[in-house]
PDB file of N, CA and C in Angstrom:
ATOM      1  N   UNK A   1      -2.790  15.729  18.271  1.00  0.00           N
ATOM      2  CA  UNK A   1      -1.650  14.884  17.956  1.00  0.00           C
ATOM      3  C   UNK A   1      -1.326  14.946  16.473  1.00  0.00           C
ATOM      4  N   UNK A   2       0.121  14.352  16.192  1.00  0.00           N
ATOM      5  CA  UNK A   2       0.335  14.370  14.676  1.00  0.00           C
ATOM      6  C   UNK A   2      -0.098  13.411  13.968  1.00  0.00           C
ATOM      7  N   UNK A   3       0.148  13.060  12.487  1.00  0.00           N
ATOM      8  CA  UNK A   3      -0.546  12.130  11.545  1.00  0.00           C
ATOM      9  C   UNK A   3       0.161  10.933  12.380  1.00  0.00           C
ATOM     10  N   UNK A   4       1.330  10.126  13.426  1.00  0.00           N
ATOM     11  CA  UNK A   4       0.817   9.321  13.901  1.00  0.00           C
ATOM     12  C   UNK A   4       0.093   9.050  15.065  1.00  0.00           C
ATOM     13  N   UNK A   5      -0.280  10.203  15.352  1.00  0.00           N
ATOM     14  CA  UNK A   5      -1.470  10.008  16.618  1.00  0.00           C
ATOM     15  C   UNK A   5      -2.773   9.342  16.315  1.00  0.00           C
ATOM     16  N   UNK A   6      -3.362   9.098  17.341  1.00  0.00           N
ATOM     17  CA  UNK A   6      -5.045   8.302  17.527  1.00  0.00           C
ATOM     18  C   UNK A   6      -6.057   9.332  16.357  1.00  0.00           C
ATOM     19  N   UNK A   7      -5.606  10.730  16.341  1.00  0.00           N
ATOM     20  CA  UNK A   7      -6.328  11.476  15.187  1.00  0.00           C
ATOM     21  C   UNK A   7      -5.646  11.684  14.089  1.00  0.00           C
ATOM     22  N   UNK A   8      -4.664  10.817  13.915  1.00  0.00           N
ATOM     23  CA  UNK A   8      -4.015  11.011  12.475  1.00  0.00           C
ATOM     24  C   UNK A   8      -4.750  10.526  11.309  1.00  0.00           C
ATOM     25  N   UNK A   9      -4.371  10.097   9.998  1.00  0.00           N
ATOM     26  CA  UNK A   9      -4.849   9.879   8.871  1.00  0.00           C
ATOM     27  C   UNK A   9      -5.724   8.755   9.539  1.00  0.00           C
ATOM     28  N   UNK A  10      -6.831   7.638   8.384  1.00  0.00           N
ATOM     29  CA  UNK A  10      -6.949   6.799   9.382  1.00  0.00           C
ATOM     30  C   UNK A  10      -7.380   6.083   7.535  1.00  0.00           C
ATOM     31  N   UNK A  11      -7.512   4.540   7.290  1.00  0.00           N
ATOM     32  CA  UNK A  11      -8.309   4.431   6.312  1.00  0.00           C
ATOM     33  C   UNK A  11      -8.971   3.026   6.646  1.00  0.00           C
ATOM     34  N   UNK A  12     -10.523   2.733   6.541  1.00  0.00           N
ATOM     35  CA  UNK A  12     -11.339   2.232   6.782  1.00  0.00           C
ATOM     36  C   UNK A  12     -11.670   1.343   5.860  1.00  0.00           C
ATOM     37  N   UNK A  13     -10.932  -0.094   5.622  1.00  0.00           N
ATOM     38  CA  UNK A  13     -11.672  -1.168   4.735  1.00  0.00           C
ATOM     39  C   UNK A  13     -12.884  -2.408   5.239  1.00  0.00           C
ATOM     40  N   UNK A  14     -13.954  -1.887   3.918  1.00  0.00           N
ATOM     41  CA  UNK A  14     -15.111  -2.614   4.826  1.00  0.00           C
ATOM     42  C   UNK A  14     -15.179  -3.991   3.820  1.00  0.00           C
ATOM     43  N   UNK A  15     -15.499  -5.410   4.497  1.00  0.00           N
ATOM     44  CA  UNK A  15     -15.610  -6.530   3.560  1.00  0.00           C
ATOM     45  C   UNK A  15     -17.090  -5.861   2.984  1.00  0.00           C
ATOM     46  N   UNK A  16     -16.988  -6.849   1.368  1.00  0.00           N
ATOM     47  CA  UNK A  16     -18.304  -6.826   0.500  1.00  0.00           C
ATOM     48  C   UNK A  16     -18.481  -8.219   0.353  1.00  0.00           C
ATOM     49  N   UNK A  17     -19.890  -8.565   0.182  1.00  0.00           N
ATOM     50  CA  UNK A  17     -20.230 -10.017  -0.235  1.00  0.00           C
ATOM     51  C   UNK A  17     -19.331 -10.585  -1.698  1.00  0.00           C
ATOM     52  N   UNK A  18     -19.745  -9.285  -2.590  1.00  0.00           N
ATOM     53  CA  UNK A  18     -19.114  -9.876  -4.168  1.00  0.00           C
ATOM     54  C   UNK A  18     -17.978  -9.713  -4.510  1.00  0.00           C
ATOM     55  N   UNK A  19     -17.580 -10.617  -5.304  1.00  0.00           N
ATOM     56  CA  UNK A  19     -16.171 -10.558  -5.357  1.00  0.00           C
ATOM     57  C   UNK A  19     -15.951  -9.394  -6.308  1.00  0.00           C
ATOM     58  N   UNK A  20     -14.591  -9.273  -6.845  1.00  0.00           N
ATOM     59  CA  UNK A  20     -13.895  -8.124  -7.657  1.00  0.00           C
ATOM     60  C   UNK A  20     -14.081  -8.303  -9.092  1.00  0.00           C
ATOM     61  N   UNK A  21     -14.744  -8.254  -9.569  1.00  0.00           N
ATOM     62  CA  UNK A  21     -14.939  -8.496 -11.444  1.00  0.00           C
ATOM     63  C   UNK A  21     -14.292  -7.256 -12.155  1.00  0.00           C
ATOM     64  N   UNK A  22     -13.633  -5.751 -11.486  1.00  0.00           N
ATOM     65  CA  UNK A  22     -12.980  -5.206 -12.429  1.00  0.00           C
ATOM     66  C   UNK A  22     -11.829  -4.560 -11.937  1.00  0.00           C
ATOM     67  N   UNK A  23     -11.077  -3.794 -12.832  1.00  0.00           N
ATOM     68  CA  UNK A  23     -10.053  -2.880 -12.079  1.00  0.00           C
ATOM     69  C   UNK A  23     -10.079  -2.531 -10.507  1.00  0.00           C
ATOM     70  N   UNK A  24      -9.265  -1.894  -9.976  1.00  0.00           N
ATOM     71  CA  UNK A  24      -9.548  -1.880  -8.735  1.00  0.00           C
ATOM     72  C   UNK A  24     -10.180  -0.204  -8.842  1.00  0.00           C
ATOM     73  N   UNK A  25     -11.213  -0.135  -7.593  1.00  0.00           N
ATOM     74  CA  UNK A  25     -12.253   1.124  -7.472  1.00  0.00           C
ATOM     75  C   UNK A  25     -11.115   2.223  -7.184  1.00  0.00           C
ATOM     76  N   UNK A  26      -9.917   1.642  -6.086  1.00  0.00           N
ATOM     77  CA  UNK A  26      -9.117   2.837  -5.648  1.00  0.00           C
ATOM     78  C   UNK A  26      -7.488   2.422  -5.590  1.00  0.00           C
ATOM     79  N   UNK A  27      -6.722   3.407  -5.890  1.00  0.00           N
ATOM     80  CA  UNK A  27      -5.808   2.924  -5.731  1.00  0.00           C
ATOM     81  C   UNK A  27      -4.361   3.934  -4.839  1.00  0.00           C
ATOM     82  N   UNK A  28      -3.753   3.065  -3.776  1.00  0.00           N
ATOM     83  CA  UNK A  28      -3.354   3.749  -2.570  1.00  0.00           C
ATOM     84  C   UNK A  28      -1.795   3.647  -2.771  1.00  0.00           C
ATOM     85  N   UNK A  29      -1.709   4.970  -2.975  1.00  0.00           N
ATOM     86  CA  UNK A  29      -0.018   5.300  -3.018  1.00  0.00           C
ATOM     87  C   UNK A  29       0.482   5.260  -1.148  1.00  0.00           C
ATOM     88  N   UNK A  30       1.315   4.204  -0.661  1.00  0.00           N
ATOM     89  CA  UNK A  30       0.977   4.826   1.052  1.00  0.00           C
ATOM     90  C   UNK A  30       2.893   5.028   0.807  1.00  0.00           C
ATOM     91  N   UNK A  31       3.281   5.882   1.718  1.00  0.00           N
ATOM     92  CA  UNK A  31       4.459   6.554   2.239  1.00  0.00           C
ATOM     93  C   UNK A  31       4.321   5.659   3.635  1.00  0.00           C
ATOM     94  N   UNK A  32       6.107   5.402   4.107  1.00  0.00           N
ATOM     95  CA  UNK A  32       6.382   4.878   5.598  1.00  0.00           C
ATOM     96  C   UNK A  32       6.431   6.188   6.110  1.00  0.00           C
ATOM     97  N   UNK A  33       6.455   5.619   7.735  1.00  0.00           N
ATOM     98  CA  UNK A  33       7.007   6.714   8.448  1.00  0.00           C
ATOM     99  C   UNK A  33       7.975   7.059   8.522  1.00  0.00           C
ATOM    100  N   UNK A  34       8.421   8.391   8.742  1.00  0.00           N
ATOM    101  CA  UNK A  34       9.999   8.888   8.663  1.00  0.00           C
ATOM    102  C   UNK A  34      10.812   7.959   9.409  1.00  0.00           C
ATOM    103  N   UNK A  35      10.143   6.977  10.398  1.00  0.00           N
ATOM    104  CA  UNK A  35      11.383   6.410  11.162  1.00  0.00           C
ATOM    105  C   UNK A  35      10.879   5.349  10.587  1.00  0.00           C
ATOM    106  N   UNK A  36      10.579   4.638   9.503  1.00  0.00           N
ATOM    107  CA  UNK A  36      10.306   3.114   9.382  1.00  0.00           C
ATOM    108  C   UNK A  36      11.309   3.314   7.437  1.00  0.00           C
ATOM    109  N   UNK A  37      11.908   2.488   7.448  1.00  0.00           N
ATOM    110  CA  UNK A  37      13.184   2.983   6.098  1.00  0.00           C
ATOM    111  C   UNK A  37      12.125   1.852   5.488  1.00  0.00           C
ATOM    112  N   UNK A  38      12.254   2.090   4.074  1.00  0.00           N
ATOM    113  CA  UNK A  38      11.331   1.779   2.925  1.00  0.00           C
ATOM    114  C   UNK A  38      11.568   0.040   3.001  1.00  0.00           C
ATOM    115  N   UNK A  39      12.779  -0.288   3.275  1.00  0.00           N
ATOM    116  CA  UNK A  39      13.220  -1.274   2.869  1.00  0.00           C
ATOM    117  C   UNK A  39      12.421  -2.482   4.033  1.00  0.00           C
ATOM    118  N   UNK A  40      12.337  -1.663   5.103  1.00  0.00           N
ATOM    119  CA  UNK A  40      11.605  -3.185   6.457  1.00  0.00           C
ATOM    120  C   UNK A  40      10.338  -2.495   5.963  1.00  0.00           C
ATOM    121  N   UNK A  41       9.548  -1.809   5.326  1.00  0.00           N
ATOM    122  CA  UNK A  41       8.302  -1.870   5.212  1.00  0.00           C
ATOM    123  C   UNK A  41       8.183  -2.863   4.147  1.00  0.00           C
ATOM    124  N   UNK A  42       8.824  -2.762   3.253  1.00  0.00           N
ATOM    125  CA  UNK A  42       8.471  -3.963   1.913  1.00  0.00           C
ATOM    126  C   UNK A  42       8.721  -4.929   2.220  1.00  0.00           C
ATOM    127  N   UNK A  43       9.706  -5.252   3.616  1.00  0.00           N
ATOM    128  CA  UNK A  43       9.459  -6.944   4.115  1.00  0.00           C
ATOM    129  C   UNK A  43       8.490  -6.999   4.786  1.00  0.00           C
ATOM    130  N   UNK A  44       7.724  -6.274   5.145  1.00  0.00           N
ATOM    131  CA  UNK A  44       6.414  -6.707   6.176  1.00  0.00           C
ATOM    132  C   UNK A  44       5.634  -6.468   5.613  1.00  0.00           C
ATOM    133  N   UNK A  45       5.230  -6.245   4.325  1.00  0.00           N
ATOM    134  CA  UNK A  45       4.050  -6.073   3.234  1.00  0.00           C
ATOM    135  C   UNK A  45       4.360  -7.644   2.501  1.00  0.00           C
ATOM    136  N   UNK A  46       5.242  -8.007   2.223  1.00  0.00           N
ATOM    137  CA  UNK A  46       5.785  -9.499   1.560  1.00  0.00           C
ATOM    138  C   UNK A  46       5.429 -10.287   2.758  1.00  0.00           C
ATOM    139  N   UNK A  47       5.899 -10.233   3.828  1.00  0.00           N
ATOM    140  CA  UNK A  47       5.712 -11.080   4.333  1.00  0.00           C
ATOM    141  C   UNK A  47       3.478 -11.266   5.178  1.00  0.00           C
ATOM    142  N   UNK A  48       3.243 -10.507   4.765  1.00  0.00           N
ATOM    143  CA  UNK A  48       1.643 -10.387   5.144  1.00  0.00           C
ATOM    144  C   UNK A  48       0.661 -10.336   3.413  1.00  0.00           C
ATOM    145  N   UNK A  49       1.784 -11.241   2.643  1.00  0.00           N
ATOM    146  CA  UNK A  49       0.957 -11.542   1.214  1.00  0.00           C
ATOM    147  C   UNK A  49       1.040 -11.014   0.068  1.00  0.00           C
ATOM    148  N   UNK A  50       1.402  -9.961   0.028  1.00  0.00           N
ATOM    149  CA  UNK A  50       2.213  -9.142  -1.079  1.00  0.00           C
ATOM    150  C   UNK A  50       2.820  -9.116  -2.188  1.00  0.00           C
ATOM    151  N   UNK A  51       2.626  -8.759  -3.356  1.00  0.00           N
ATOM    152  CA  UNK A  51       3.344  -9.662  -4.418  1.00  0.00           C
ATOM    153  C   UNK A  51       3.827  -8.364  -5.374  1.00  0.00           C
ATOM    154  N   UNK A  52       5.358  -8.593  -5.033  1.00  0.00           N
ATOM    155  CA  UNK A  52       5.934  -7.181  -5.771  1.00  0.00           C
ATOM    156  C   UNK A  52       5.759  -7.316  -7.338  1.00  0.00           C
ATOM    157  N   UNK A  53       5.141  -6.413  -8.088  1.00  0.00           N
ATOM    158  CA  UNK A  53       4.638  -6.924  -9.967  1.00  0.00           C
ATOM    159  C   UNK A  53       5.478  -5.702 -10.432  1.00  0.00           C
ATOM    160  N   UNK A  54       5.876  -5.104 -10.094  1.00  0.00           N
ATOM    161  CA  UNK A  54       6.567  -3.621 -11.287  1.00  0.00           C
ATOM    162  C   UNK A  54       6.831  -2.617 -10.231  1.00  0.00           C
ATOM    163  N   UNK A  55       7.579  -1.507 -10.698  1.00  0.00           N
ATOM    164  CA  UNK A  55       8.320  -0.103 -10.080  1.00  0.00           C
ATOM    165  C   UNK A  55       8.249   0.873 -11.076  1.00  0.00           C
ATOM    166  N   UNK A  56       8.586   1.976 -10.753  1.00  0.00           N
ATOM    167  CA  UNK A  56       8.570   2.622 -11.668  1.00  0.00           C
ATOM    168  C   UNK A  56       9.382   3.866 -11.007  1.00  0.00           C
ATOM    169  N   UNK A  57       9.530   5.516 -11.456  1.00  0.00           N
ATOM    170  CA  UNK A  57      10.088   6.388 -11.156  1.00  0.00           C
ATOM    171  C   UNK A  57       9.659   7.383 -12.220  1.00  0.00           C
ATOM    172  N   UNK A  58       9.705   8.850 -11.057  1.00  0.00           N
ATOM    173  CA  UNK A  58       9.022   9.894 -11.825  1.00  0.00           C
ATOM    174  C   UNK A  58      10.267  11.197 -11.615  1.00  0.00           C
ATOM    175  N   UNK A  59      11.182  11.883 -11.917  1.00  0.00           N
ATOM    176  CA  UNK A  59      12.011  12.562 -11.772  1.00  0.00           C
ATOM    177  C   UNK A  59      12.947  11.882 -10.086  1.00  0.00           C
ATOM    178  N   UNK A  60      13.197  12.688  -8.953  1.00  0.00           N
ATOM    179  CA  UNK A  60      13.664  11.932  -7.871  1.00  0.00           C
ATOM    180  C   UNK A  60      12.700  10.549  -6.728  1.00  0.00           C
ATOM    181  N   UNK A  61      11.448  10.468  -7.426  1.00  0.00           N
ATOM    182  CA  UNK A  61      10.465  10.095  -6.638  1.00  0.00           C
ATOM    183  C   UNK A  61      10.638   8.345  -7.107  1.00  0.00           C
ATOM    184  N   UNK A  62      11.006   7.572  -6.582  1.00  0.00           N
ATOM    185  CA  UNK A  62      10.521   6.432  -6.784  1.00  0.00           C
ATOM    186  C   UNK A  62       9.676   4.818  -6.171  1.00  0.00           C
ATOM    187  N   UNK A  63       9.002   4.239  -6.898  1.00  0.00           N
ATOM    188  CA  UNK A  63       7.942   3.538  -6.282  1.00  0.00           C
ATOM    189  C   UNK A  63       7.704   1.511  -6.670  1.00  0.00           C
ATOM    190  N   UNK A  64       7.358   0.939  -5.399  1.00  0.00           N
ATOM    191  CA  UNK A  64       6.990  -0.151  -6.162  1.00  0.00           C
ATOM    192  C   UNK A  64       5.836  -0.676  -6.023  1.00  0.00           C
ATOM    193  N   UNK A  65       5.446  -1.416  -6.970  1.00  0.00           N
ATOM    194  CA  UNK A  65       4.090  -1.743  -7.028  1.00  0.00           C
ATOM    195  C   UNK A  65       4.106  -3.004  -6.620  1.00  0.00           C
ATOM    196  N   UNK A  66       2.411  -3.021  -5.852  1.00  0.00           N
ATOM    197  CA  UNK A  66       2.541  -4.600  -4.951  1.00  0.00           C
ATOM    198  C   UNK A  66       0.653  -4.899  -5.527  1.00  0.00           C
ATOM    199  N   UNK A  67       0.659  -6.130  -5.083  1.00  0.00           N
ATOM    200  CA  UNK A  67      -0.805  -6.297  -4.985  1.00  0.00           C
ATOM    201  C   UNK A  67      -0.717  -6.732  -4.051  1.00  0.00           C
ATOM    202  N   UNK A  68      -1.885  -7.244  -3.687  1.00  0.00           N
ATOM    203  CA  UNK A  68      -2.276  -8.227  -2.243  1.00  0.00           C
ATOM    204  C   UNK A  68      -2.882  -9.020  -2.496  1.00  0.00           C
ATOM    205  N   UNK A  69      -3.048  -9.976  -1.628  1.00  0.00           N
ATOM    206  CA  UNK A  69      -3.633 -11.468  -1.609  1.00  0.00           C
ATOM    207  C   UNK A  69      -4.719 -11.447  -2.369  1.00  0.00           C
ATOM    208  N   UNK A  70      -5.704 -10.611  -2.726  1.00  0.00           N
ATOM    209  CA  UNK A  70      -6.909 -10.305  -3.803  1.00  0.00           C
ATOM    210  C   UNK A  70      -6.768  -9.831  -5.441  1.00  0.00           C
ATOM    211  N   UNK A  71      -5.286  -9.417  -5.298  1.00  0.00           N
ATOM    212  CA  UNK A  71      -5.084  -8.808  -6.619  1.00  0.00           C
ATOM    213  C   UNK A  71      -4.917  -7.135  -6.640  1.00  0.00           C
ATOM    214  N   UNK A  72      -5.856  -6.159  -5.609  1.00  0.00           N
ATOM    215  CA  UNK A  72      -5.830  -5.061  -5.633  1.00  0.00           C
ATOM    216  C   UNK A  72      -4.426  -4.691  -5.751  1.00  0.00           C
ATOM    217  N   UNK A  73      -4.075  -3.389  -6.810  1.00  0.00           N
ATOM    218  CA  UNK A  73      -2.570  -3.131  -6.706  1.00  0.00           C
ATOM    219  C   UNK A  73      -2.193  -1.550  -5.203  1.00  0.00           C
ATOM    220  N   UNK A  74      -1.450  -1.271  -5.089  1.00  0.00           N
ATOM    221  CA  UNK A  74      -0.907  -0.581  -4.187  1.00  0.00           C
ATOM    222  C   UNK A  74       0.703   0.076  -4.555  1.00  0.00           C
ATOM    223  N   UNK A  75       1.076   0.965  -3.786  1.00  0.00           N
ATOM    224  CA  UNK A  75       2.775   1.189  -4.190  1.00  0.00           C
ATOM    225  C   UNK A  75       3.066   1.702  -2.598  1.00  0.00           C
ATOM    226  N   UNK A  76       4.602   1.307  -3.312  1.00  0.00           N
ATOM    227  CA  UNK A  76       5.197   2.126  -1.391  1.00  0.00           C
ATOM    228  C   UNK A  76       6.366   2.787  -2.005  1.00  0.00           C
TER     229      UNK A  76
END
């Protein structure tokens, strides 16, 4: 199957006892799916805690930056 099949990409977050004392360890650029338009993904990232902090743009490519309910940052 393709990357959205049962063997597509997959990413695995495990809880830790301690909390976050620094930068974040990783940080996840994620792309929608070709059929999901950028714009209903950033309402369903807002609406599941999300907190849009900055954007940015690199020649035609552009991105915004979110954290989540912990602080970790992210972009879509």
């Amino acid at each position: 199957p393709g990357a959205d099949g049962p063997d597509g990409p997959r990413i695995l977050f495990q809880d830790v006892p301690e909390g976050k004392t620094v930068k974040n360890r990783i940080h996840l650029d994620l792309r929608p799916p070709r059929d999901l338009e950028l714009d209903e993904l950033r309402t369903q990232v807002e609406s599941r805690g999300a907190t849009r902090v900055g954007s940015g743009n690199q020649g035609p490519h552009h991105w915004v930056v979110y954290t989540d309910p912990e602080g970790n940052e992210f972009c879509l």
